[in-house]
C-alpha atoms as a PDB file:
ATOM      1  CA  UNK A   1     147.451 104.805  54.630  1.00  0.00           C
ATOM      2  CA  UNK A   2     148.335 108.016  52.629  1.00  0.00           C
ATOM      3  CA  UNK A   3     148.574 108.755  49.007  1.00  0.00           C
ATOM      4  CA  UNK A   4     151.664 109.505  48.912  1.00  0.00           C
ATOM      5  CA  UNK A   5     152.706 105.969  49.959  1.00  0.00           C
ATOM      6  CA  UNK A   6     149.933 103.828  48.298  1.00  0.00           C
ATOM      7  CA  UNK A   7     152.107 100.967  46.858  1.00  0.00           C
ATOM      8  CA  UNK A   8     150.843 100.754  42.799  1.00  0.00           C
ATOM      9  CA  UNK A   9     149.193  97.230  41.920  1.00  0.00           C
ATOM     10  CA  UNK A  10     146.496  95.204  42.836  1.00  0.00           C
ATOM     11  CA  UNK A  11     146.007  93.690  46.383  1.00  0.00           C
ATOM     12  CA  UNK A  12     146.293  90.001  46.206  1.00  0.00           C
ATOM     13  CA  UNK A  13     144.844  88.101  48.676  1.00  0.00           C
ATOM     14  CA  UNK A  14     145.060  84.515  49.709  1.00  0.00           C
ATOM     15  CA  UNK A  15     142.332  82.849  51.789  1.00  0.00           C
ATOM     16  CA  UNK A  16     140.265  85.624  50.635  1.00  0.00           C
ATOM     17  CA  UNK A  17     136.950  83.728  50.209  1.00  0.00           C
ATOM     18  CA  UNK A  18     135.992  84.156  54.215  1.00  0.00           C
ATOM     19  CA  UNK A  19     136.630  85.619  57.239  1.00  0.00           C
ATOM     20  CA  UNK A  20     139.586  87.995  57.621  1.00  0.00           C
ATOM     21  CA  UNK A  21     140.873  87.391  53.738  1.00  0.00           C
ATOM     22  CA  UNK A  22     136.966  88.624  53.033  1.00  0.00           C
ATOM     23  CA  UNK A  23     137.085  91.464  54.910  1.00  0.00           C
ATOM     24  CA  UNK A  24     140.795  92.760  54.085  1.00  0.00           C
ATOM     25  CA  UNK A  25     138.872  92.587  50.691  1.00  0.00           C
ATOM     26  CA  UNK A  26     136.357  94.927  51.679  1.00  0.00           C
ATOM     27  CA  UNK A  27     137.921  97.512  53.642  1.00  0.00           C
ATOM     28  CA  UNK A  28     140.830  97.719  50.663  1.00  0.00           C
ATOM     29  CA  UNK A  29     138.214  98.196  47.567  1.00  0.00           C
ATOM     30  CA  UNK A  30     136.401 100.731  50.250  1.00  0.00           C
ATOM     31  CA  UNK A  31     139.606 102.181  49.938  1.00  0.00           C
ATOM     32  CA  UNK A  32     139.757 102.407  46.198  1.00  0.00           C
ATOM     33  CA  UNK A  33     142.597  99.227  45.505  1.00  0.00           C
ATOM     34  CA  UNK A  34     141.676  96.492  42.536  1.00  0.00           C
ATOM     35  CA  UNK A  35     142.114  93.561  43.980  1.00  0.00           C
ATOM     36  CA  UNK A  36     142.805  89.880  43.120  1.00  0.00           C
ATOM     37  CA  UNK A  37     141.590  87.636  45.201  1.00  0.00           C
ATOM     38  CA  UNK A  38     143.009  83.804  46.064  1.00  0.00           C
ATOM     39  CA  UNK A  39     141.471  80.678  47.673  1.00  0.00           C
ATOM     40  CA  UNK A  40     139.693  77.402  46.625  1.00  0.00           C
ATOM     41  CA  UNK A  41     136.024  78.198  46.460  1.00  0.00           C
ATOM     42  CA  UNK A  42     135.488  79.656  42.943  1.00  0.00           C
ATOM     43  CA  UNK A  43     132.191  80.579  43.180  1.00  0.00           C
ATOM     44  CA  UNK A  44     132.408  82.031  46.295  1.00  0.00           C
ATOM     45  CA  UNK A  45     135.071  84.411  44.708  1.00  0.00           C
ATOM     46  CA  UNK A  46     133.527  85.456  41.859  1.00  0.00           C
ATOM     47  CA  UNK A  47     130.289  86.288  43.862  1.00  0.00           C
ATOM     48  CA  UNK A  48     132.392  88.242  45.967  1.00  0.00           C
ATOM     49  CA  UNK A  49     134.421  89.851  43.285  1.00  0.00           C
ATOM     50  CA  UNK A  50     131.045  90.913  41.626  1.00  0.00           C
ATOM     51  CA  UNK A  51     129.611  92.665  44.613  1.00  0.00           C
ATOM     52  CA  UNK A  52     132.992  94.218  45.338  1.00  0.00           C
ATOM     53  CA  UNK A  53     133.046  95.393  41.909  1.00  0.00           C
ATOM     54  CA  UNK A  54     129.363  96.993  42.071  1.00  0.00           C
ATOM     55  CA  UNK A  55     129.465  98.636  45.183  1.00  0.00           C
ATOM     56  CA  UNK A  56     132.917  99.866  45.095  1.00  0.00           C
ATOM     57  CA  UNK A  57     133.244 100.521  41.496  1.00  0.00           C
ATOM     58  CA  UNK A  58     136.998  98.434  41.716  1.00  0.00           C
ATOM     59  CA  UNK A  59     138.156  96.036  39.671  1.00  0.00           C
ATOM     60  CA  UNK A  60     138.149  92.743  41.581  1.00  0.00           C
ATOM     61  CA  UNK A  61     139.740  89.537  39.662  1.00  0.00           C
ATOM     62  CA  UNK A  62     140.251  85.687  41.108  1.00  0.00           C
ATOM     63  CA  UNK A  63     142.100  82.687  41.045  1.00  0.00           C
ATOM     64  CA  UNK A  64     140.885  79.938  42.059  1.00  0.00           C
ATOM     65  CA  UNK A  65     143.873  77.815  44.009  1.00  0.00           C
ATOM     66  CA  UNK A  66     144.945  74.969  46.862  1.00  0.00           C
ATOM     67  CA  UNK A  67     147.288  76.520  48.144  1.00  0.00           C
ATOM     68  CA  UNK A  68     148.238  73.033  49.759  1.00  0.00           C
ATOM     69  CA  UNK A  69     150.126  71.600  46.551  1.00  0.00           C
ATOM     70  CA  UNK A  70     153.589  72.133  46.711  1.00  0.00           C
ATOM     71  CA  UNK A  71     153.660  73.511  43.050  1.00  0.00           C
ATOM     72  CA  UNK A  72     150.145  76.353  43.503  1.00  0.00           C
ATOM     73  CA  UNK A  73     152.705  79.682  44.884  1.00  0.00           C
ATOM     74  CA  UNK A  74     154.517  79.141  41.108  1.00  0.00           C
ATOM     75  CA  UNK A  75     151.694  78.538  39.184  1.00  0.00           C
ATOM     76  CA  UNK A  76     149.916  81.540  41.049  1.00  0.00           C
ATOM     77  CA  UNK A  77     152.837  83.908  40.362  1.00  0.00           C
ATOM     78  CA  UNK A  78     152.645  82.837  36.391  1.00  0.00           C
ATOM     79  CA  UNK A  79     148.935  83.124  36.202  1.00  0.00           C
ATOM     80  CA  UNK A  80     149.150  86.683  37.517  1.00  0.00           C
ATOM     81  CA  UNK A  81     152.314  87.647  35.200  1.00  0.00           C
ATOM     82  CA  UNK A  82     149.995  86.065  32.659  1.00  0.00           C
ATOM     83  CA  UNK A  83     147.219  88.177  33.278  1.00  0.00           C
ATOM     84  CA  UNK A  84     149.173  91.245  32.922  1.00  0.00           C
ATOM     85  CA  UNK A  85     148.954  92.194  36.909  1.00  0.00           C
ATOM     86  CA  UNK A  86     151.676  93.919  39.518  1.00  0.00           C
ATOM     87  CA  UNK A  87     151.340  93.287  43.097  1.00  0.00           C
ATOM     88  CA  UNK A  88     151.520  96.280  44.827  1.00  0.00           C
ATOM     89  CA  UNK A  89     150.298  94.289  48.384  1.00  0.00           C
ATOM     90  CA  UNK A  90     150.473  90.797  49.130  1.00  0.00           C
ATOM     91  CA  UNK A  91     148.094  89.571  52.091  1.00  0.00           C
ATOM     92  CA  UNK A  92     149.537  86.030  52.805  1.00  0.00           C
ATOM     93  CA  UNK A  93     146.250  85.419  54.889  1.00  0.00           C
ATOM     94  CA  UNK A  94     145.356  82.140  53.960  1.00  0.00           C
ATOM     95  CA  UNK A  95     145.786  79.092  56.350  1.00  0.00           C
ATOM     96  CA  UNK A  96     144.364  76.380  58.959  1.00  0.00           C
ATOM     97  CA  UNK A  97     145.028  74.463  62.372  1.00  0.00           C
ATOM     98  CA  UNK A  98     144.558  70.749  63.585  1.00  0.00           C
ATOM     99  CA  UNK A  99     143.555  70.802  66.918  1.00  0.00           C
ATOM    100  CA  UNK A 100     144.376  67.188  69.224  1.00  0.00           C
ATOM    101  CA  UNK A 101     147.895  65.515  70.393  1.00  0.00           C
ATOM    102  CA  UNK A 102     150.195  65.331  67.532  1.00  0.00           C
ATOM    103  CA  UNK A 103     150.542  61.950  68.426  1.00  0.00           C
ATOM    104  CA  UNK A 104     147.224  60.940  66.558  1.00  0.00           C
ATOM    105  CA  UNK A 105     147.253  63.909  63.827  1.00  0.00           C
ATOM    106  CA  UNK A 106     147.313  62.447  60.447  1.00  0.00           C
ATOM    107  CA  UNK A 107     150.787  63.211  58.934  1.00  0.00           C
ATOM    108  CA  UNK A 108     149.504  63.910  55.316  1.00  0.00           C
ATOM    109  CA  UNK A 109     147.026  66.589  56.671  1.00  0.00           C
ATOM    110  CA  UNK A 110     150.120  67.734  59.039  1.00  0.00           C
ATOM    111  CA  UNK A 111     152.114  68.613  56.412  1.00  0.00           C
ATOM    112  CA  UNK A 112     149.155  69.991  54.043  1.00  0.00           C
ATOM    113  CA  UNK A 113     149.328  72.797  56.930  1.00  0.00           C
ATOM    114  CA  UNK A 114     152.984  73.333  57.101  1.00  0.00           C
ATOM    115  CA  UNK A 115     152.479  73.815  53.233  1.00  0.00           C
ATOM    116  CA  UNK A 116     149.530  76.396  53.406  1.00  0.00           C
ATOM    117  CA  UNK A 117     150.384  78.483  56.685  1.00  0.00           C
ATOM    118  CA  UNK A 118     154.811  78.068  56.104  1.00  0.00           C
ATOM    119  CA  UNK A 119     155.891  76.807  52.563  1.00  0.00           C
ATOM    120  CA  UNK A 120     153.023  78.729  50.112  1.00  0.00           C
ATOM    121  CA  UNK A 121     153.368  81.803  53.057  1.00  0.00           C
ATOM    122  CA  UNK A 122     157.266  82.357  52.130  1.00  0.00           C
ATOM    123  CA  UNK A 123     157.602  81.518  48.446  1.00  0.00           C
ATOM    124  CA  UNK A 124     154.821  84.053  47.718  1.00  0.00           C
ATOM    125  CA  UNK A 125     156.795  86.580  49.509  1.00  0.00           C
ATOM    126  CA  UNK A 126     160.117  85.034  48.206  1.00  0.00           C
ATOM    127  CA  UNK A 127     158.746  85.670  44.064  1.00  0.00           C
ATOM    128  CA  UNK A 128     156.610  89.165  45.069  1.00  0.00           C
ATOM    129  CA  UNK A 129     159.423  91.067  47.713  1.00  0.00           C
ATOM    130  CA  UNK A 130     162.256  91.302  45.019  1.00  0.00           C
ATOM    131  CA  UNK A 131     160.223  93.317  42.499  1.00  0.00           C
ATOM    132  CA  UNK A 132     158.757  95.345  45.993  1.00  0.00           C
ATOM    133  CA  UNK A 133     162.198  96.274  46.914  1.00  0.00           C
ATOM    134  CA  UNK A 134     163.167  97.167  43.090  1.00  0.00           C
ATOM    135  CA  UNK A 135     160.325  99.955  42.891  1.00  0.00           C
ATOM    136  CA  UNK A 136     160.794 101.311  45.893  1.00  0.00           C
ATOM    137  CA  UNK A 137     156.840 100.077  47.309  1.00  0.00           C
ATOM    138  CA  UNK A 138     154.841  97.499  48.607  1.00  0.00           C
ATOM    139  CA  UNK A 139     153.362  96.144  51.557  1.00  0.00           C
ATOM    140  CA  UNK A 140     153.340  92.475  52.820  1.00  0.00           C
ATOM    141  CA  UNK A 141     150.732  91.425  55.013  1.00  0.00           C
ATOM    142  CA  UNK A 142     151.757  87.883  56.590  1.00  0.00           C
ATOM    143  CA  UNK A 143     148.895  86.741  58.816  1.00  0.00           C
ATOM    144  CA  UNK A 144     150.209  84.689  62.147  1.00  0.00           C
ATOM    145  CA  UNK A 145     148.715  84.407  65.340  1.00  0.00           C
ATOM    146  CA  UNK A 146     148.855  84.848  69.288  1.00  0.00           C
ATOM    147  CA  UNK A 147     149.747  81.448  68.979  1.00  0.00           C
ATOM    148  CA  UNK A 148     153.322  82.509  67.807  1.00  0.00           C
ATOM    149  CA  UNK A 149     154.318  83.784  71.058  1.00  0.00           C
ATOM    150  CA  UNK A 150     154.575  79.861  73.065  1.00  0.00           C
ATOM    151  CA  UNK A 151     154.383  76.824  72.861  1.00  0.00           C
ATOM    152  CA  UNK A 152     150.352  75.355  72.794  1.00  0.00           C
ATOM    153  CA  UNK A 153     149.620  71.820  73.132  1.00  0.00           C
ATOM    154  CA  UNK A 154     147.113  70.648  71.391  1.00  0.00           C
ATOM    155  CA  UNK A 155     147.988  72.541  69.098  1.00  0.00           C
ATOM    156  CA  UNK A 156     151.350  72.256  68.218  1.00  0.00           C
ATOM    157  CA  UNK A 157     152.461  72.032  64.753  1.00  0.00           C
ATOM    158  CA  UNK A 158     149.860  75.254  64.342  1.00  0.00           C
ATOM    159  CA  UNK A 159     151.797  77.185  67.116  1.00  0.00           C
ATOM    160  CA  UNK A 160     155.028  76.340  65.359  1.00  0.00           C
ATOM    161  CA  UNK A 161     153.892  77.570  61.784  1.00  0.00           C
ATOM    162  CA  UNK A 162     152.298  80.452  63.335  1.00  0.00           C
ATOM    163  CA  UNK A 163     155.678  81.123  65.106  1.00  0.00           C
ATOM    164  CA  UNK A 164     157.922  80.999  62.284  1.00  0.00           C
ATOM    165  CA  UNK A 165     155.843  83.063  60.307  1.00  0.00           C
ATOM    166  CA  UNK A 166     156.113  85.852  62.967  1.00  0.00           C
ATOM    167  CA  UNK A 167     159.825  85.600  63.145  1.00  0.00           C
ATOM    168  CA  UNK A 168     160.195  85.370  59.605  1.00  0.00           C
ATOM    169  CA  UNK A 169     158.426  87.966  59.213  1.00  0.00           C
ATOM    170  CA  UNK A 170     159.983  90.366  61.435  1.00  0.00           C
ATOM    171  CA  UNK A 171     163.300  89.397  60.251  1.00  0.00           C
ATOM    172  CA  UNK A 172     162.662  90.586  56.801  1.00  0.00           C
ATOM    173  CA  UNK A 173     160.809  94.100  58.065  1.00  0.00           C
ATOM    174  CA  UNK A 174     163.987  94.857  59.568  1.00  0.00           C
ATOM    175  CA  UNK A 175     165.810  93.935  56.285  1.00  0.00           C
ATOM    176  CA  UNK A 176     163.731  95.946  53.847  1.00  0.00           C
ATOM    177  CA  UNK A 177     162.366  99.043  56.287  1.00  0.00           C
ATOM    178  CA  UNK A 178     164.461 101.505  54.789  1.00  0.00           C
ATOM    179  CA  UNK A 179     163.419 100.391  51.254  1.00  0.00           C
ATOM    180  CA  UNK A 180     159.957 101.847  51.004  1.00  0.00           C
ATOM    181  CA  UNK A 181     158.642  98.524  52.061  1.00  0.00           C
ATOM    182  CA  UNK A 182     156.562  97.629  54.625  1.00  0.00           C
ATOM    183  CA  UNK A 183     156.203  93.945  56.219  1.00  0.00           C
ATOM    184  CA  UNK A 184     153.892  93.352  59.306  1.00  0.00           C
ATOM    185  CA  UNK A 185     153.105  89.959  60.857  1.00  0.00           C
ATOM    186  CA  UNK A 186     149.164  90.128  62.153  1.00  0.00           C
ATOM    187  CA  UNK A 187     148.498  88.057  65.278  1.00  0.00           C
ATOM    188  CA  UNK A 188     145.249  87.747  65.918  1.00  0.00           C
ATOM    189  CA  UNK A 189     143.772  86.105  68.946  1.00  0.00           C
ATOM    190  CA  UNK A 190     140.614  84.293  68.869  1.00  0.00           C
ATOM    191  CA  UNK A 191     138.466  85.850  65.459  1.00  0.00           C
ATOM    192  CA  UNK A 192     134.639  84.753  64.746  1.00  0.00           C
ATOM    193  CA  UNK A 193     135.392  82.854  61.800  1.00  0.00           C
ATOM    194  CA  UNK A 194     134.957  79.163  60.625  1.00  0.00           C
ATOM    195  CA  UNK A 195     138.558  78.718  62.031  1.00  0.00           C
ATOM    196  CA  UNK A 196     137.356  76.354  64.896  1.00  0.00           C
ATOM    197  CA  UNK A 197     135.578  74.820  62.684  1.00  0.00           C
ATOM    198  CA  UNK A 198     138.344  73.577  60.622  1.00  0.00           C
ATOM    199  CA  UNK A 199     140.482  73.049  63.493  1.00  0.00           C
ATOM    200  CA  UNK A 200     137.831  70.682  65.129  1.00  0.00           C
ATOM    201  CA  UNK A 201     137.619  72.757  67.909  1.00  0.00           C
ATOM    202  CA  UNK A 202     134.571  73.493  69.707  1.00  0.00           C
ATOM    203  CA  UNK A 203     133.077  77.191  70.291  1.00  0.00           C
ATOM    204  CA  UNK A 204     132.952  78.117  73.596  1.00  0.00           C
ATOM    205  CA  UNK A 205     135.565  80.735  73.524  1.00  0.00           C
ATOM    206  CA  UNK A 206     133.262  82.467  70.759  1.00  0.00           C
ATOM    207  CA  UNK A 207     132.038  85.132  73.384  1.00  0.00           C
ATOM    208  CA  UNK A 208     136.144  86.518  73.878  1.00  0.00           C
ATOM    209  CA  UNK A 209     136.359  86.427  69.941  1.00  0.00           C
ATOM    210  CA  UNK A 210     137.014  89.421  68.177  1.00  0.00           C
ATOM    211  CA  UNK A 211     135.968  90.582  64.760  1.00  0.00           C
ATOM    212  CA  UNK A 212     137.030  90.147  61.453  1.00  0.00           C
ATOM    213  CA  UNK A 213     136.807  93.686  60.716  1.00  0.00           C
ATOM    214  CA  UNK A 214     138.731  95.010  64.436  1.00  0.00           C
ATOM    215  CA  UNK A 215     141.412  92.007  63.271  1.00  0.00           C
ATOM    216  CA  UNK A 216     141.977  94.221  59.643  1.00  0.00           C
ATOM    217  CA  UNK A 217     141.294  97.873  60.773  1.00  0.00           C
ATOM    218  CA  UNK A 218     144.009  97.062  63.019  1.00  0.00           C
ATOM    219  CA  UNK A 219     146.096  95.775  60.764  1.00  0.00           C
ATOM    220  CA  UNK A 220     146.245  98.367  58.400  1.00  0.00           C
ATOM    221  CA  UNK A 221     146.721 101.274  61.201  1.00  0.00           C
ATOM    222  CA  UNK A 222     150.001  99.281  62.144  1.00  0.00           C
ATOM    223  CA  UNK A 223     150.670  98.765  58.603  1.00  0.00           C
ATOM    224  CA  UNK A 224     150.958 102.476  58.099  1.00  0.00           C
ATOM    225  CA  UNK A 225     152.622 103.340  61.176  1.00  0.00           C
ATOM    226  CA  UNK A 226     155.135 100.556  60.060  1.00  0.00           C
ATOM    227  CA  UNK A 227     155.221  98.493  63.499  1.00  0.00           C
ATOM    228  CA  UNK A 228     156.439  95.078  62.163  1.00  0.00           C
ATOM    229  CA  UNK A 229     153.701  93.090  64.177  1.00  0.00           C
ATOM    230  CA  UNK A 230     150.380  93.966  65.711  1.00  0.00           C
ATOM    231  CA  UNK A 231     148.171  91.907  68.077  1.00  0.00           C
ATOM    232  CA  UNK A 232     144.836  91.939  67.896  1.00  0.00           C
ATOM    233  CA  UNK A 233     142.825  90.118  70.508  1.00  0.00           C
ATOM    234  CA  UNK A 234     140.443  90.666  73.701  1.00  0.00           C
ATOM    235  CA  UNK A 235     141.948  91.484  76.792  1.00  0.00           C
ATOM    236  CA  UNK A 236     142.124  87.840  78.197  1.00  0.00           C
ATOM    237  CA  UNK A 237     143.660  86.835  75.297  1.00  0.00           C
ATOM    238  CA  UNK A 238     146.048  90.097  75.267  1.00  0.00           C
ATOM    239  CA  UNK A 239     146.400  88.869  79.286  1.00  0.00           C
ATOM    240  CA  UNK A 240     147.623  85.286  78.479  1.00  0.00           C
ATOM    241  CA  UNK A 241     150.459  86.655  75.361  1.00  0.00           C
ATOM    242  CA  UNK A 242     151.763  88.604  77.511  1.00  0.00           C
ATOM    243  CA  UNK A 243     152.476  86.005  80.413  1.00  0.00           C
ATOM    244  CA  UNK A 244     153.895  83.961  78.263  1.00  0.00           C
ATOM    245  CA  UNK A 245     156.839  85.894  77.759  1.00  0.00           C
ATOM    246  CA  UNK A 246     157.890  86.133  81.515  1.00  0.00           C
ATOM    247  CA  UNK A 247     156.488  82.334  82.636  1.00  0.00           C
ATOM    248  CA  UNK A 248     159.003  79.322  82.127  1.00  0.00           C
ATOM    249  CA  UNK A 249     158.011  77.651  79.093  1.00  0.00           C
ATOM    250  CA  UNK A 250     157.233  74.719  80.380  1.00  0.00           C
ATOM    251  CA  UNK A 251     154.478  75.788  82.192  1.00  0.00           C
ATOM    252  CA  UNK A 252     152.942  77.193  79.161  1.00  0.00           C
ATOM    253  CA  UNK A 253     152.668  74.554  77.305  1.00  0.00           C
ATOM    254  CA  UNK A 254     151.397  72.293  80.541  1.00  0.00           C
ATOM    255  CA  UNK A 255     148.976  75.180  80.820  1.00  0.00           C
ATOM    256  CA  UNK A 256     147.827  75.277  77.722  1.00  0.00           C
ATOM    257  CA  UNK A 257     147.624  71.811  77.415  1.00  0.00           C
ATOM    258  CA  UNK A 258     144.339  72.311  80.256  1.00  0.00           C
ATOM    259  CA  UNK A 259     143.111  75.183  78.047  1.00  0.00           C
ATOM    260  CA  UNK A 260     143.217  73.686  74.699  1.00  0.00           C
ATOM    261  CA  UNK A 261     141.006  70.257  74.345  1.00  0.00           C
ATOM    262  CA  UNK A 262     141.637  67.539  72.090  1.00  0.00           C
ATOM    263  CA  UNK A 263     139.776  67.175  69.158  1.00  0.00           C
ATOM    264  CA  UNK A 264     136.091  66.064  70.291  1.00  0.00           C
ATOM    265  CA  UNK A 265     136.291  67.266  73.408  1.00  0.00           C
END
């Protein structure tokens, strides 16, 4: 990332209290950005905000949000035209999965993750690309997965959010490339975060994860060079996304259906 294309604004990050969001929040005020930071744990944001702040001599700001209520991507977009900010880069990082047969997922936590990882994903971009596109600058940072690129049973209402968001967001970095903005949908494979966790997955892929900090230094070299979408995962993982654009479909999600166990498994 050069000066001469350093979009002017804060960084805004959602999901930023962990993980990737917490590290795209460190390598951006290494870089000299302000930042404004998203997600539900309010504490945990303004601890990180202050040690941002102190070590990097940034200004680092939060708003505490659940980004699972229909209504939060509205009343995030007033609270920062409230607070007198510009979004120069949106990182539409925060998410979750539900791992187990669909079959037996709970429907109102189903759709609390079509909300998060699809709905609050494209209405952020919806209210911040317009005024991107306007001054010429910005960057959008849409966080999917390697999940995007088939079908994965046990996981498949995450696959499919994770798949529209990479489409989506590919469709709209050809729209706006020539406008001085840049979109890029980040797929990252396996990371070593509290992801499985959440998912109810258990950890014994941990060993093929990769880091939070290889997941966002990648990003941001395809960011500059402009690429649209960048994967970042371990070879086997890199291995498998790649078959799964020559095999039959069907045999990917059998497959994966093998690879994938159901929740307490």
């Amino acid at each position: 990332m050069t000066e001469d294309n350093k979009p002017q604004g804060v960084v805004l990050i959602t999901g930023a209290s962990s993980g990737i969001g917490k590290e795209f929040a460190r390598l951006y005020a290494k870089r000299g950005f302000d930042l404004l930071l998203v997600a539900r744990r309010e504490e945990r944001l303004q601890a990180i905000c202050q040690r941002l702040q102190e070590y990097y001599g940034i200004k680092a700001d939060y708003i505490a949000s659940d980004l699972s209520e229909p209504a939060s991507p509205q009343q995030l977009y007033d609270e920062v035209q409230r607070r007198g900010y510009t979004v120069g880069t949106l990182i539409n990082n925060a998410g979750f999965g539900l791992a187990g047969g669909f079959a037996s997922s709970e429907l109102e936590q189903a759709m609390q993750m079509v909300q998060v990882n699809v709905d609050t994903l494209i209405e952020l971009t919806a209210l911040y690309l317009p005024g991107m596109v306007q001054r010429g600058s910005g960057d959008i940072i849409n966080v999917a997965s390697t999940a995007a690129f088939q079908p994965v049973a046990n996981l498949a209402l995450y696959a499919g959010t994770k798949a529209l968001v990479l489409n989506f967001s590919m469709a709209v970095w050809a729209e706006v490339k020539e406008s001085g903005v840049r979109v890029l949908a980040l797929c990252p494979g396996a990371t070593a975060t509290a992801w499985a966790d959440v998912a109810g997955m258990p950890t014994q892929a941990a060993n093929r994860a990769v880091s939070p900090k290889q997941v966002v230094r990648g990003a941001l070299k395809a960011l500059a060079r402009n690429k649209g979408y960048v994967v970042i995962a371990s070879p086997e993982q890199r291995l498998l996304k790649w078959a799964a654009t020559i095999a039959p479909r069907r045999l990917i999600a059998q497959l994966t259906k093998r690879m994938i166990p159901t929740e307490g498994a």
